[in-house]
C-alpha atoms as a PDB file:
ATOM      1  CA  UNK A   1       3.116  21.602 -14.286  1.00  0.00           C
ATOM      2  CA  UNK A   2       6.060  21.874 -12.144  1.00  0.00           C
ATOM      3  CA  UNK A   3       8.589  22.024 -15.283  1.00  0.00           C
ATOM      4  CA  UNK A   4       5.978  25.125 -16.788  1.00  0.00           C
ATOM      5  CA  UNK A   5       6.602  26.730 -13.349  1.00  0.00           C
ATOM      6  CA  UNK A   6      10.074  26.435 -13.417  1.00  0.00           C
ATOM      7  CA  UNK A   7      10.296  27.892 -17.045  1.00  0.00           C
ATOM      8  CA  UNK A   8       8.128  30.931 -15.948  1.00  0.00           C
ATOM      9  CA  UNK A   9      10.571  31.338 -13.097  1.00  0.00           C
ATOM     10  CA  UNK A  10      13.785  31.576 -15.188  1.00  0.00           C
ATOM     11  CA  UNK A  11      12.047  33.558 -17.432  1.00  0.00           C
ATOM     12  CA  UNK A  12      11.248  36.175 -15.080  1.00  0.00           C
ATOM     13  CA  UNK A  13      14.355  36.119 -13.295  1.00  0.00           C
ATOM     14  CA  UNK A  14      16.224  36.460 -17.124  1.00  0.00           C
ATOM     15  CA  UNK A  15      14.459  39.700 -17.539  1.00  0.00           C
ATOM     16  CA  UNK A  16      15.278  40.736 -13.982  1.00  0.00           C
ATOM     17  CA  UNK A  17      18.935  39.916 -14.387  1.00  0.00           C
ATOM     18  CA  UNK A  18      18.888  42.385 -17.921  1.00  0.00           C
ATOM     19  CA  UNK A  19      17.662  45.136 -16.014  1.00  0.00           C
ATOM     20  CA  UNK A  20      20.310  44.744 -13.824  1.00  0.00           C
ATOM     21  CA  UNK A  21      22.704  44.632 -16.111  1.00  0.00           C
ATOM     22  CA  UNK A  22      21.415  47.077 -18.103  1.00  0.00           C
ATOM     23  CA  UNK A  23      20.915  49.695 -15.509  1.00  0.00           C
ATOM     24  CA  UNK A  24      24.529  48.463 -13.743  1.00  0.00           C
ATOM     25  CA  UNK A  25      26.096  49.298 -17.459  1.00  0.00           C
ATOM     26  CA  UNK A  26      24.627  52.803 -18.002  1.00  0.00           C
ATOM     27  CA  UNK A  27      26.546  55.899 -17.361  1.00  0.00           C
ATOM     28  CA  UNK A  28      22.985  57.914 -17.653  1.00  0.00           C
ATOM     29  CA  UNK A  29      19.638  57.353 -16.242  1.00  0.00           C
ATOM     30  CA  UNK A  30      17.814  54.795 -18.947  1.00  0.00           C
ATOM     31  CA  UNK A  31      14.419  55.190 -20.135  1.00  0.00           C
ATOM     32  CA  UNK A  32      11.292  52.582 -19.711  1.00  0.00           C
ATOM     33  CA  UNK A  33      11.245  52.504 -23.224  1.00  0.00           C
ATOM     34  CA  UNK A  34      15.462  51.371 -23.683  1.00  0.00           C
ATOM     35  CA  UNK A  35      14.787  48.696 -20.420  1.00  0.00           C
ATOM     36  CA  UNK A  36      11.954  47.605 -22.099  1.00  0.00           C
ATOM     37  CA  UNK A  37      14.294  46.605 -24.860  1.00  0.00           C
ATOM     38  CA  UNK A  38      17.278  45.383 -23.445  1.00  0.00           C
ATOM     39  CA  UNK A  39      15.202  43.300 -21.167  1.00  0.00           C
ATOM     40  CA  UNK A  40      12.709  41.528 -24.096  1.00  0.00           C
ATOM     41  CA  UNK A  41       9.391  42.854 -22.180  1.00  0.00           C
ATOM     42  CA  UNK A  42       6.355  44.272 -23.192  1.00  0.00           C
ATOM     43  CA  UNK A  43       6.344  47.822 -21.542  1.00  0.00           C
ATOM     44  CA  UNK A  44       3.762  46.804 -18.550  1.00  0.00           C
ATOM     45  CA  UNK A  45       5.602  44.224 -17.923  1.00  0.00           C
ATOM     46  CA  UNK A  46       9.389  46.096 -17.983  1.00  0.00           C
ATOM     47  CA  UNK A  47       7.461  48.710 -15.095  1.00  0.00           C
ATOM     48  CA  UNK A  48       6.210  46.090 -13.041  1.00  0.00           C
ATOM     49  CA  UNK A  49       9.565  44.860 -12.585  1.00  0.00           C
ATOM     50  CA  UNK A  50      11.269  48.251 -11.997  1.00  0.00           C
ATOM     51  CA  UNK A  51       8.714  48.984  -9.962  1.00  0.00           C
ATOM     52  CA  UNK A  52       9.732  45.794  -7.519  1.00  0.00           C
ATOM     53  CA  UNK A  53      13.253  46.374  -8.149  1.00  0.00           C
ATOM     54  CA  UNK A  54      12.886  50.120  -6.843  1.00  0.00           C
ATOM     55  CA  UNK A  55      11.035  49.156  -3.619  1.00  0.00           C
ATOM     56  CA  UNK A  56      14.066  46.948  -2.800  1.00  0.00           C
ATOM     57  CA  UNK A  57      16.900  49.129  -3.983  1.00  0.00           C
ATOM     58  CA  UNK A  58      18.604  47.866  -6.524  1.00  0.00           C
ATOM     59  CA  UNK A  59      16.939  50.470  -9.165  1.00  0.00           C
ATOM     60  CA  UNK A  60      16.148  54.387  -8.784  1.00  0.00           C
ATOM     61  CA  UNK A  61      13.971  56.891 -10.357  1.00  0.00           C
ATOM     62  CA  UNK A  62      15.829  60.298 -10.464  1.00  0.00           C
ATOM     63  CA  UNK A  63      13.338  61.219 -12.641  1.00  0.00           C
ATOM     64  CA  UNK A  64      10.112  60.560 -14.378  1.00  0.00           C
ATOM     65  CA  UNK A  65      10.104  57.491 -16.476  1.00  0.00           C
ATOM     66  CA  UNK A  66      13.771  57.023 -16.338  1.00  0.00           C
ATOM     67  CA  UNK A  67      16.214  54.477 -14.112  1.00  0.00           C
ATOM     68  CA  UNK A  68      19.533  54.008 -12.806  1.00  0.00           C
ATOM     69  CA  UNK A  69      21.291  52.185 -10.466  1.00  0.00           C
ATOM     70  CA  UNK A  70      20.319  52.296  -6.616  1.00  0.00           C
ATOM     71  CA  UNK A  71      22.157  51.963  -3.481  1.00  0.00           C
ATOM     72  CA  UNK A  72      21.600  48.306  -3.064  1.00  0.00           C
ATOM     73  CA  UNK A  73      22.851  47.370  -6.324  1.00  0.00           C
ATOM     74  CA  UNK A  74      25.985  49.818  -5.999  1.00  0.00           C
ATOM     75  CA  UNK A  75      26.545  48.245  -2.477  1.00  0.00           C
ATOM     76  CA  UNK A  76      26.503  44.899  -3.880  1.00  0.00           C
ATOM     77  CA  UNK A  77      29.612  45.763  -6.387  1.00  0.00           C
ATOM     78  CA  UNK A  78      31.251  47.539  -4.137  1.00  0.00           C
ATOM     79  CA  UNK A  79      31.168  44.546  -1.774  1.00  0.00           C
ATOM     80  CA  UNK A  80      32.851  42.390  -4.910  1.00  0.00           C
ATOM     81  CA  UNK A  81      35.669  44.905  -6.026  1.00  0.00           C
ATOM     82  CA  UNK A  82      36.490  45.633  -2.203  1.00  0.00           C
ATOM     83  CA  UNK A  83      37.232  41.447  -2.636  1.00  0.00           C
ATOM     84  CA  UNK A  84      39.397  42.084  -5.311  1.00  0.00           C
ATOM     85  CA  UNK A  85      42.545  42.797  -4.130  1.00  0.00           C
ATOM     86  CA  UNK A  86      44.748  42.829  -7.485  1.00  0.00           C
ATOM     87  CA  UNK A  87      41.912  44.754  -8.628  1.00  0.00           C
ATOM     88  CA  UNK A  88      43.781  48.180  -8.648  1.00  0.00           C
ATOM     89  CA  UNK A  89      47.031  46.981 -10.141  1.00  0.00           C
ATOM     90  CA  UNK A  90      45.181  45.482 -12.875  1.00  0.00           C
ATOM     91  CA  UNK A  91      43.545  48.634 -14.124  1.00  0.00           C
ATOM     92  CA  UNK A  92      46.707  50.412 -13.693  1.00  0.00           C
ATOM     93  CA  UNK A  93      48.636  47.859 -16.222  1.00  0.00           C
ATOM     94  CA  UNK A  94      45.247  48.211 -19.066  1.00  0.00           C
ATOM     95  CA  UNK A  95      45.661  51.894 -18.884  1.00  0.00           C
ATOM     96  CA  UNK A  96      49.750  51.210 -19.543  1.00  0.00           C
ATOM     97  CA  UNK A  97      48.308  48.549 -21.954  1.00  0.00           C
ATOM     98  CA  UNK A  98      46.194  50.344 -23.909  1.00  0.00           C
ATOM     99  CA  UNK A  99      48.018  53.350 -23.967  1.00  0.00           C
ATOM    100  CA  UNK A 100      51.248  52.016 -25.253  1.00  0.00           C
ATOM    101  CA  UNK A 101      49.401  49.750 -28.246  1.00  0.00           C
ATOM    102  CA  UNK A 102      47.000  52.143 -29.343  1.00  0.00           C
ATOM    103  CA  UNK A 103      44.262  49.035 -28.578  1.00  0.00           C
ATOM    104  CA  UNK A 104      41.574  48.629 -25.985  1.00  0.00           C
ATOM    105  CA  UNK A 105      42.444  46.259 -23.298  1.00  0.00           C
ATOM    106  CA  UNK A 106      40.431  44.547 -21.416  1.00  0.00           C
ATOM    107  CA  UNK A 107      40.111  42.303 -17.815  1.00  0.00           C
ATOM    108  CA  UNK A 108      38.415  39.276 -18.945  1.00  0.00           C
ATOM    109  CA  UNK A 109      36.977  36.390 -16.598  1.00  0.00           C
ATOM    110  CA  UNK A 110      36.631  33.171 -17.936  1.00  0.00           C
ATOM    111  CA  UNK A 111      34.456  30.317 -15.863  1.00  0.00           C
ATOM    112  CA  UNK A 112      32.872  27.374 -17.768  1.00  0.00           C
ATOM    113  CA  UNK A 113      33.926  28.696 -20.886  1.00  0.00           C
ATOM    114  CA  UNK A 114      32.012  31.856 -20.903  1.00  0.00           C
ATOM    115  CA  UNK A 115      34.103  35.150 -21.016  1.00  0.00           C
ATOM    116  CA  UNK A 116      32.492  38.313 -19.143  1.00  0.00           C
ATOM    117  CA  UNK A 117      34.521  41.726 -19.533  1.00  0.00           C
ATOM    118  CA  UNK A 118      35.054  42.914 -16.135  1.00  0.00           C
ATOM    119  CA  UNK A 119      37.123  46.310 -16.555  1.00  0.00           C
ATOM    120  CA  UNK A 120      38.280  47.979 -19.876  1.00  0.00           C
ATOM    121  CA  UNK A 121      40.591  51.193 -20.584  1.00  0.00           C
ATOM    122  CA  UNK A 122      39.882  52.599 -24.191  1.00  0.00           C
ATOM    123  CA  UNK A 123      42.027  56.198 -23.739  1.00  0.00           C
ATOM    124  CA  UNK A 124      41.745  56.386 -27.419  1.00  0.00           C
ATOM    125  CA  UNK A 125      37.934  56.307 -27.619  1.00  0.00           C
ATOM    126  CA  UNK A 126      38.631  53.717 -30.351  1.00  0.00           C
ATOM    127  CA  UNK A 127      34.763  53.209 -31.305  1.00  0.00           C
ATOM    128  CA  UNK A 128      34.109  49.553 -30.498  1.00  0.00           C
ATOM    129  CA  UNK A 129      30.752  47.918 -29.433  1.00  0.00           C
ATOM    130  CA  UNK A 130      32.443  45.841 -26.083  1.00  0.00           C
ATOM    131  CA  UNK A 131      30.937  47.244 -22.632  1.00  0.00           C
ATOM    132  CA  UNK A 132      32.007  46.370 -19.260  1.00  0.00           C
ATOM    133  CA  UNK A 133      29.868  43.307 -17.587  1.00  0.00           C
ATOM    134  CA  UNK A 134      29.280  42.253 -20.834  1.00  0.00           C
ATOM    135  CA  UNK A 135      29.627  38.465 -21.937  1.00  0.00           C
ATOM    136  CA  UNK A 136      31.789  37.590 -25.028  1.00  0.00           C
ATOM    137  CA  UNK A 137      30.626  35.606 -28.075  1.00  0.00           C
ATOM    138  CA  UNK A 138      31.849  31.873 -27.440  1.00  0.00           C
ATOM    139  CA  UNK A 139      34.882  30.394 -28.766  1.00  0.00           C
ATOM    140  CA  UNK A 140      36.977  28.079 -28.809  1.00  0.00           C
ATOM    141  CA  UNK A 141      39.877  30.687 -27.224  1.00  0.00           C
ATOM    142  CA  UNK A 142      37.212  30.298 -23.978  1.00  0.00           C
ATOM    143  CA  UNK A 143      37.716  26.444 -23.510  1.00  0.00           C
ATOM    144  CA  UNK A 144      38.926  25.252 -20.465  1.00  0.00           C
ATOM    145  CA  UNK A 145      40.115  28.726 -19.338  1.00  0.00           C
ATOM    146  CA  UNK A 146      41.821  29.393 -22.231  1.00  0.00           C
ATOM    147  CA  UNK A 147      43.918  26.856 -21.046  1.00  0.00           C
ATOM    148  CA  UNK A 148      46.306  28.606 -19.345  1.00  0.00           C
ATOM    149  CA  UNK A 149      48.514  29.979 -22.310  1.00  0.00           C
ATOM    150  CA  UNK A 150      48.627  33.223 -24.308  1.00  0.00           C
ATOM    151  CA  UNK A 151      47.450  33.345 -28.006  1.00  0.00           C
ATOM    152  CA  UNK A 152      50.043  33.141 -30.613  1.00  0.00           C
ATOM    153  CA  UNK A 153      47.970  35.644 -32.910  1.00  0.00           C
ATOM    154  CA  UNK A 154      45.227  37.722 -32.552  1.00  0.00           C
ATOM    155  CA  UNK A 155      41.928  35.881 -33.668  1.00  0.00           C
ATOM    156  CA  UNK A 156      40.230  37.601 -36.483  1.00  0.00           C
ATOM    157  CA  UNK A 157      36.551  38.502 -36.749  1.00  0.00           C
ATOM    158  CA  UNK A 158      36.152  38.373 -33.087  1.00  0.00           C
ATOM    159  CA  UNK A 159      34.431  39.453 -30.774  1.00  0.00           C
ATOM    160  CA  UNK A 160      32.682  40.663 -34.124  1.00  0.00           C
ATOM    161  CA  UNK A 161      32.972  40.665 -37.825  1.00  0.00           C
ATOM    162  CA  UNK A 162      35.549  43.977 -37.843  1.00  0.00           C
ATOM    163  CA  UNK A 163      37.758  43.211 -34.891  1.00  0.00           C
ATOM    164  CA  UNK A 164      40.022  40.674 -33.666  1.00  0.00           C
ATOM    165  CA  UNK A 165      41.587  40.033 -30.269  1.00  0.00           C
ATOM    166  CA  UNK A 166      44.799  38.667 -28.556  1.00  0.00           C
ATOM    167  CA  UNK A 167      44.490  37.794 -24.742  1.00  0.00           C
ATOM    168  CA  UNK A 168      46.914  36.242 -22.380  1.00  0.00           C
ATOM    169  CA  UNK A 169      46.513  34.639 -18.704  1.00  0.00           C
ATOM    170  CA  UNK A 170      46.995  36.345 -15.027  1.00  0.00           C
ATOM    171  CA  UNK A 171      46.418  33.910 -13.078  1.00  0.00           C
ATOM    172  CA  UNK A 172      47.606  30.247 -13.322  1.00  0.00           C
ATOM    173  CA  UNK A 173      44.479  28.374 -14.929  1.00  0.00           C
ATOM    174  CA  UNK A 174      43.884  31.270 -17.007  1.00  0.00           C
ATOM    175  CA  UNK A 175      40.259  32.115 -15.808  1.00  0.00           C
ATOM    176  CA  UNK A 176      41.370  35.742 -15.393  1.00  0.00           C
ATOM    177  CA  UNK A 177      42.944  37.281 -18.824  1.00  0.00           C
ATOM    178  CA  UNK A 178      44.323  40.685 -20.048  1.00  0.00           C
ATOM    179  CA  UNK A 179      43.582  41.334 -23.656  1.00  0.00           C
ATOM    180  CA  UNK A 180      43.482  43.708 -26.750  1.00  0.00           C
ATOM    181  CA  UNK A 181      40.869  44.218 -29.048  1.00  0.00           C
ATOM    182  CA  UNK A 182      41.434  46.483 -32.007  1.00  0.00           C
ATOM    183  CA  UNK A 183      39.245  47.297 -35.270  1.00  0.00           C
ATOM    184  CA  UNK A 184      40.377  44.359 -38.113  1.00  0.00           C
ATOM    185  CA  UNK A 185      42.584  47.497 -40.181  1.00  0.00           C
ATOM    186  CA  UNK A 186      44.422  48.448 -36.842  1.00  0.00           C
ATOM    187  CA  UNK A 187      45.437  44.760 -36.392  1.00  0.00           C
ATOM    188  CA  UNK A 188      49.330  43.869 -35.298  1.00  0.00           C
ATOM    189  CA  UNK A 189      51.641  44.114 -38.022  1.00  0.00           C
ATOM    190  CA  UNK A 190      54.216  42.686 -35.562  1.00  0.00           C
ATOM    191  CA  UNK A 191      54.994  41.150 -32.242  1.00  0.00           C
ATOM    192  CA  UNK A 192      55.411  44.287 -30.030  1.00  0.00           C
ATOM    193  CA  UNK A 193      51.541  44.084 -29.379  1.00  0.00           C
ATOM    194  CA  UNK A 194      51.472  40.438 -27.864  1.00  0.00           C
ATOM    195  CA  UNK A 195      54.977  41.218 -26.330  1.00  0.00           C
ATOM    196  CA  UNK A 196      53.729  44.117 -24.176  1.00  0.00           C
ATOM    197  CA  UNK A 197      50.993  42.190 -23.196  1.00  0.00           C
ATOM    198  CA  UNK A 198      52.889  38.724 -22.313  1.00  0.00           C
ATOM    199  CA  UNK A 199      54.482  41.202 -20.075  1.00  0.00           C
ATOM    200  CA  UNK A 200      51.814  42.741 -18.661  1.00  0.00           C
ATOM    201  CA  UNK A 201      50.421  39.407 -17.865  1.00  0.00           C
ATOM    202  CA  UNK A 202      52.973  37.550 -16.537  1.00  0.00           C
ATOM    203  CA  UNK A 203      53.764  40.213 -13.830  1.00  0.00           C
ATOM    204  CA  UNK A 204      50.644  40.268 -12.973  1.00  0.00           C
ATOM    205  CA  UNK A 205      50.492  36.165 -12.318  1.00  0.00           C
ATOM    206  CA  UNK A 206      53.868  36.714 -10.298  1.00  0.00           C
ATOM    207  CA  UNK A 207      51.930  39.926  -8.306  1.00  0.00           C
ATOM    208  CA  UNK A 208      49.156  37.647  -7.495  1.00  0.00           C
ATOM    209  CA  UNK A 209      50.963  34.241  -6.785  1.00  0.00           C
ATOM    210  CA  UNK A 210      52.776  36.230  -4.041  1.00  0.00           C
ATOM    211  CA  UNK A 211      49.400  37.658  -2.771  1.00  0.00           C
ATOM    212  CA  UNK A 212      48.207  34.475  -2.506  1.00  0.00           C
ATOM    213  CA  UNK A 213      51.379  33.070  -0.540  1.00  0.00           C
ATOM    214  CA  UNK A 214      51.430  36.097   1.511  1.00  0.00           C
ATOM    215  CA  UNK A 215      47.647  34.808   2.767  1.00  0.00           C
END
């Protein structure tokens, strides 16, 4: 009884956690019917839990039948980028990044071998299905941070079938990473790409080991 209880509870809070995300993600208002989707409910269901979510704060209505983010959710990312104190410079070198390859790059964190995309700078509006707060496919790139070092070559078919990626480490146990993603006929002919960004990267591990000594 207890382990059915416990199921039921996960289960609910699963679907709470992909309205979150889903809502946190959108640049528009979403519809009940898109939630209702993205969080694997029936529609009844998908409204019930809005409906709790908007009572507390974390979801809005600006209008009938559609949802956004609300002031409790916003106030609880606020409260973890105003923690992030290389935050700034980071998005400063994937704009420099992606701007002088041609490629998206993207801020990567990677805890327990699972990769979640925490900030991304696409100036080309290359047309790739990778979203901030999103979590990465697994693979074996993942393992044990990534283990600290920067990929040799970009890895094919990855995150899916038509791109591939090349990522390097900002911080010393590589569980923060830049990378580039590109679509598979835009891949690196040559080493500029992972030059620029073993650059990139390793100022930013010398910017944060002196943030770190500086308290």
């Amino acid at each position: 009884m207890g382990h059915e209880v416990n199921e039921a509870a996960r289960s609910v809070a699963d679907k709470v956690m992909a309205l979150l995300r889903a809502v946190g993600a959108a640049e528009e208002p979403m519809s009940l019917a898109a939630l209702t989707a993205a969080s694997g409910t029936s529609k009844s269901t998908c409204r019930r839990l809005l409906l709790d979510l908007s009572t507390q704060g974390y979801v809005r209505s600006p209008r009938r039948g559609m949802y956004a983010a609300g002031p409790r959710l916003q106030g609880l990312a606020a409260a973890v980028v105003r923690g992030d104190r290389m935050g700034g410079v980071i998005r400063e070198s994937l704009g420099a990044l992606a701007r002088a390859t041609g490629h998206v790059a993207l801020r990567v964190s990677v805890i327990d071998e699972r990769a979640v995309v925490l900030d991304l700078e696409n100036p080309q509006n290359i047309p790739l299905d990778v979203h901030v707060g999103e979590e990465l496919p697994a693979h074996r790139i993942w393992a044990d941070g990534g283990g600290g070092r920067q990929q040799a070559d970009p890895v094919d078919e990855y995150p899916s079938r038509s791109l591939w990626m090349l990522s390097a480490p900002i911080d010393e146990p590589g569980q923060e990473r830049l990378a580039l993603v590109g679509l598979a006929f835009m891949r690196p002919q040559s080493a500029s790409a992972s030059d620029l960004l073993a650059a990139h990267a390793g100022t930013l591990r010398d910017l944060g080991s002196r943030a770190r000594d500086a308290g």
